[in-house]
C-alpha atoms as a PDB file:
ATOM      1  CA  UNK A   1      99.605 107.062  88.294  1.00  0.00           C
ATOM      2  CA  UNK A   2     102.146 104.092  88.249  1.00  0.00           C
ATOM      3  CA  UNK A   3     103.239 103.280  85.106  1.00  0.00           C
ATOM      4  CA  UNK A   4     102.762  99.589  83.913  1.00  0.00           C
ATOM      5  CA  UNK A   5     106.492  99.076  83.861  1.00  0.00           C
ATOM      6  CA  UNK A   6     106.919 100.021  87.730  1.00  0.00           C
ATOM      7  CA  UNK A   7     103.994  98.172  88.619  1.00  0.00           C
ATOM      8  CA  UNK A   8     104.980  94.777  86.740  1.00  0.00           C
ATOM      9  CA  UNK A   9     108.538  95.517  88.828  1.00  0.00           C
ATOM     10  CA  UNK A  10     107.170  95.701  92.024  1.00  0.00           C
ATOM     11  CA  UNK A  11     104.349  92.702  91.377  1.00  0.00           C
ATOM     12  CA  UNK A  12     107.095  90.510  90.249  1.00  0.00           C
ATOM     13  CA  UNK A  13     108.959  91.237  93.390  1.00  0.00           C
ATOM     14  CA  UNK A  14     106.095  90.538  95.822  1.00  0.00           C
ATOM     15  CA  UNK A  15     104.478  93.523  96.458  1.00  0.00           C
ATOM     16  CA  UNK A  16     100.585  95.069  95.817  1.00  0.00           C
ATOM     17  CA  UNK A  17      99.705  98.159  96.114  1.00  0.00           C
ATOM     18  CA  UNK A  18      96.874  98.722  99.239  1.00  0.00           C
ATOM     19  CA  UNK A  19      96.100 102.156  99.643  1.00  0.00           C
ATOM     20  CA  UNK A  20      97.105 106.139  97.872  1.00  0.00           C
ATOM     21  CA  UNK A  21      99.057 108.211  99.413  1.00  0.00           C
ATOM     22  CA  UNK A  22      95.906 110.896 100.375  1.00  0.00           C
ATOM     23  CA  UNK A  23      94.777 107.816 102.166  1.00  0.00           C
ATOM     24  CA  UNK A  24      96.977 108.483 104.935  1.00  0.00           C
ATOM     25  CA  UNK A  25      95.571 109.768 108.381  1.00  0.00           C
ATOM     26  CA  UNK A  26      98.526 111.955 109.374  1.00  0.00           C
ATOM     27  CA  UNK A  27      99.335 110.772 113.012  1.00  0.00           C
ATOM     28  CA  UNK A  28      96.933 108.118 112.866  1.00  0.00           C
ATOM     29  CA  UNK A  29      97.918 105.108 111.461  1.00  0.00           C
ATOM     30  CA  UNK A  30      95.839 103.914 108.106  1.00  0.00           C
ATOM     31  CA  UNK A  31      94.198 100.083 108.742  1.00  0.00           C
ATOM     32  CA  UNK A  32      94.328  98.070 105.038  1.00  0.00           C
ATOM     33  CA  UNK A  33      93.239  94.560 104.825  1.00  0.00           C
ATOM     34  CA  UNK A  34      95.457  92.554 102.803  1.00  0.00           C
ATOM     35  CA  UNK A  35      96.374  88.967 102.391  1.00  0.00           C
ATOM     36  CA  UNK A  36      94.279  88.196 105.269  1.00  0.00           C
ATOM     37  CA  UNK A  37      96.426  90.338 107.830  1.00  0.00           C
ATOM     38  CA  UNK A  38      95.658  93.815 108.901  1.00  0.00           C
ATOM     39  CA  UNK A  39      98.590  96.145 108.037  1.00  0.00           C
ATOM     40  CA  UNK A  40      98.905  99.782 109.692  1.00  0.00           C
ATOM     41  CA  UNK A  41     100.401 102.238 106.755  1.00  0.00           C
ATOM     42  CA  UNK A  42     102.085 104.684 108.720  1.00  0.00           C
ATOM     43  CA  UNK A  43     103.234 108.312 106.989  1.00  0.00           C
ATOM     44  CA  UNK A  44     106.621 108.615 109.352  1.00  0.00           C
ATOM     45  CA  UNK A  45     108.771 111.710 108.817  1.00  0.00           C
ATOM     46  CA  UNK A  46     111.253 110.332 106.748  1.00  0.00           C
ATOM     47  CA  UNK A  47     108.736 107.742 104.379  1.00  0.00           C
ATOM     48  CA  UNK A  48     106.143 105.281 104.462  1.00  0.00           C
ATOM     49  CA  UNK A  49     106.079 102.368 106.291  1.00  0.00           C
ATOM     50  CA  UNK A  50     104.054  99.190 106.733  1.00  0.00           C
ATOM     51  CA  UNK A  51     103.167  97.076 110.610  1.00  0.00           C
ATOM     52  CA  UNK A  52     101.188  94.623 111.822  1.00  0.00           C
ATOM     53  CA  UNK A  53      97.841  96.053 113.591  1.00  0.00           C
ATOM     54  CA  UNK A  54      98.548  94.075 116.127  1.00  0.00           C
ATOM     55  CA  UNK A  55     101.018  95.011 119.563  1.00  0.00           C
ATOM     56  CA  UNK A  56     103.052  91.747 120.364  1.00  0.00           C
ATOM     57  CA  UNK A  57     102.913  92.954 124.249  1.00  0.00           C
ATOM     58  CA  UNK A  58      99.279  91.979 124.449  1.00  0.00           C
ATOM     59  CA  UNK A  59      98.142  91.366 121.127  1.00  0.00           C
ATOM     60  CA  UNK A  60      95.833  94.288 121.044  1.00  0.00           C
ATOM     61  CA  UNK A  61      95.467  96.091 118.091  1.00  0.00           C
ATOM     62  CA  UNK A  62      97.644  99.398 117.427  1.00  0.00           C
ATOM     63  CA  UNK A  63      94.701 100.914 115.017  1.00  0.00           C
ATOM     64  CA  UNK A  64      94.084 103.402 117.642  1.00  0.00           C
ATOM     65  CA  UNK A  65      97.754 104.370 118.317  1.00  0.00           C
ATOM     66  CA  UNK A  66      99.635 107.670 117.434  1.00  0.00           C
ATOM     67  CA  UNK A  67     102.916 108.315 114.773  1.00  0.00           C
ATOM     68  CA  UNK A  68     105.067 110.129 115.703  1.00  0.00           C
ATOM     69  CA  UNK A  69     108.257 111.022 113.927  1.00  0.00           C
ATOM     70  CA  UNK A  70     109.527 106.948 112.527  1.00  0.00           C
ATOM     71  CA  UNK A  71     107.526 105.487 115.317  1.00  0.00           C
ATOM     72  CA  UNK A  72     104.129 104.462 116.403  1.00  0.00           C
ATOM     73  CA  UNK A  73     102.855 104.709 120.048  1.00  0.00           C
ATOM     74  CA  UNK A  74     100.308 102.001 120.927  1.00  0.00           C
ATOM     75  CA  UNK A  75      97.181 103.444 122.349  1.00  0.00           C
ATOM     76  CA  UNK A  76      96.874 100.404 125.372  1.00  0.00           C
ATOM     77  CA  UNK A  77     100.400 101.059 127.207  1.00  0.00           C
ATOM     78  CA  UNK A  78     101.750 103.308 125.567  1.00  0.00           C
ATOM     79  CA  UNK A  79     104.488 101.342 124.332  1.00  0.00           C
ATOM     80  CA  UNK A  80     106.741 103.069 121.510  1.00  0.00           C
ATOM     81  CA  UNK A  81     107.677 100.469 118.618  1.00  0.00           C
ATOM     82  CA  UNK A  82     110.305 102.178 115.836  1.00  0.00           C
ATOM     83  CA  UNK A  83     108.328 101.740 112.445  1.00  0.00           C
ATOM     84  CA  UNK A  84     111.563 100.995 110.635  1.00  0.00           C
ATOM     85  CA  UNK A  85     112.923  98.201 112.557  1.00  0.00           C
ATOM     86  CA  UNK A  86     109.689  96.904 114.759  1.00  0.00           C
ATOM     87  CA  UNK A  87     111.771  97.486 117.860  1.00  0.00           C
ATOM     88  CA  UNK A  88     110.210  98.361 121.253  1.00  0.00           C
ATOM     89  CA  UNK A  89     111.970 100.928 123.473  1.00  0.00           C
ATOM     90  CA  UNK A  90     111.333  98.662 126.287  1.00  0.00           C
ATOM     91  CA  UNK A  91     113.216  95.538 125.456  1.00  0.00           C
ATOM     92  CA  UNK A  92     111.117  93.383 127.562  1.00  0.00           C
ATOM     93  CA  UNK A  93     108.930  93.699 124.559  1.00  0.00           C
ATOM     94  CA  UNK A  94     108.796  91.612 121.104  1.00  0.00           C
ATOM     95  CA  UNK A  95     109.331  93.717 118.240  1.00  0.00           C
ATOM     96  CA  UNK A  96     106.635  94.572 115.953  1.00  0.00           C
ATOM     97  CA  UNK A  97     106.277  93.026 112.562  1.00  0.00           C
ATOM     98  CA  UNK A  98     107.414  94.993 109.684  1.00  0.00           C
ATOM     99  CA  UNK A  99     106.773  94.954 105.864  1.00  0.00           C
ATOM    100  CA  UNK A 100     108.697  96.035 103.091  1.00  0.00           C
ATOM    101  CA  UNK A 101     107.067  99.359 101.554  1.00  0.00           C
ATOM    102  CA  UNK A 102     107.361 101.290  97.548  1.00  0.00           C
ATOM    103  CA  UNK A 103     106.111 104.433  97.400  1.00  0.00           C
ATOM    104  CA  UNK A 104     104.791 104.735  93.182  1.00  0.00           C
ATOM    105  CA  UNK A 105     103.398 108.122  92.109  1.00  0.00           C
ATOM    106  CA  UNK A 106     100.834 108.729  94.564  1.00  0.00           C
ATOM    107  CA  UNK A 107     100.586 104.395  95.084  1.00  0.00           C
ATOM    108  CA  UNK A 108     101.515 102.739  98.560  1.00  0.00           C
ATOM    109  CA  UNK A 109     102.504  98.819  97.738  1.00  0.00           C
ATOM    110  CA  UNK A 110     103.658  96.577 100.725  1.00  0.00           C
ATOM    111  CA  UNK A 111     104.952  93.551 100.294  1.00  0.00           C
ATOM    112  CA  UNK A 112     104.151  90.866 102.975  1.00  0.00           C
ATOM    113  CA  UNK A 113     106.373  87.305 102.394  1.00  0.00           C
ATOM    114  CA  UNK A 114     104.990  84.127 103.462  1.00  0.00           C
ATOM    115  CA  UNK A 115     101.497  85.739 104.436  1.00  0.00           C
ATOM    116  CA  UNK A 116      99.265  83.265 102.137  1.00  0.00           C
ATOM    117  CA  UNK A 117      99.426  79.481 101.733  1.00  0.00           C
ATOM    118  CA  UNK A 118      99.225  80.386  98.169  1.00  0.00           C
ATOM    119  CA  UNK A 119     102.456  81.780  97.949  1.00  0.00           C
ATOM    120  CA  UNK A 120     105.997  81.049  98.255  1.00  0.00           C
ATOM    121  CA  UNK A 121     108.499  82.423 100.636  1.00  0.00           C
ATOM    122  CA  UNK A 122     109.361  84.663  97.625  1.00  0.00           C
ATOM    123  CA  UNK A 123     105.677  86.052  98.008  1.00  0.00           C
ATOM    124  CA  UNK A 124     105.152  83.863  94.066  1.00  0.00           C
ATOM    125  CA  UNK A 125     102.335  82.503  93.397  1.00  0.00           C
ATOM    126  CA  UNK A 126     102.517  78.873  93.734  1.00  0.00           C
ATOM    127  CA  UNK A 127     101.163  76.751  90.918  1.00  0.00           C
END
């Protein structure tokens, strides 16, 4: 369990937490709804990491792909994006979007900037 210290760290610095640890599929990417996007959590080999669902080369989604190692394979062409940096292999494709992950205990929190009118680019609450 997160302690409330940790927790009041990582809220004040943008992020929430969206799914456990157990949570994760293995090589299949875990879908989690939050802030009105659809994140991917993605157990690499070397930690957790956070994409958009969606493949910029055709905007399908990647819920369907495979992880392998630090990078996801989407499931449509096959195209290998490098969960750490977003980065295609092909550079005739966009990069993926990336989100900052924390890794709590047994708590994933991501922290996606800019994602809701409601907040600032600081991912604050705007009043």
């Amino acid at each position: 369990m997160t302690n409330s210290t940790e927790s009041t760290n990582l809220s004040e610095r943008g992020y929430s937490p969206v799914c456990e640890i157990d949570d994760l599929q293995g090589v299949m990417p875990t879908p989690v709804e939050h802030k009105g996007k659809t994140l991917l959590i993605c157990q690499g080999d070397s930690e957790v990491f956070a994409v958009d669902e969606i493949c910029p080369h055709e905007n399908r989604s990647m819920r369907y792909g495979v992880v392998r190692g630090d990078s996801i394979i989407c499931p449509h062409h096959r195209y290998i994006f490098n969960l750490e940096s977003g980065r295609c292999r092909r550079r005739r494709c966009a990069p993926v979007e990336v989100y900052d992950t924390e890794v709590r205990d047994d708590t994933v929190w991501v922290r996606v900037v800019g994602a809701s009118e409601d907040e600032d680019d600081d991912g604050h609450a705007q009043h």
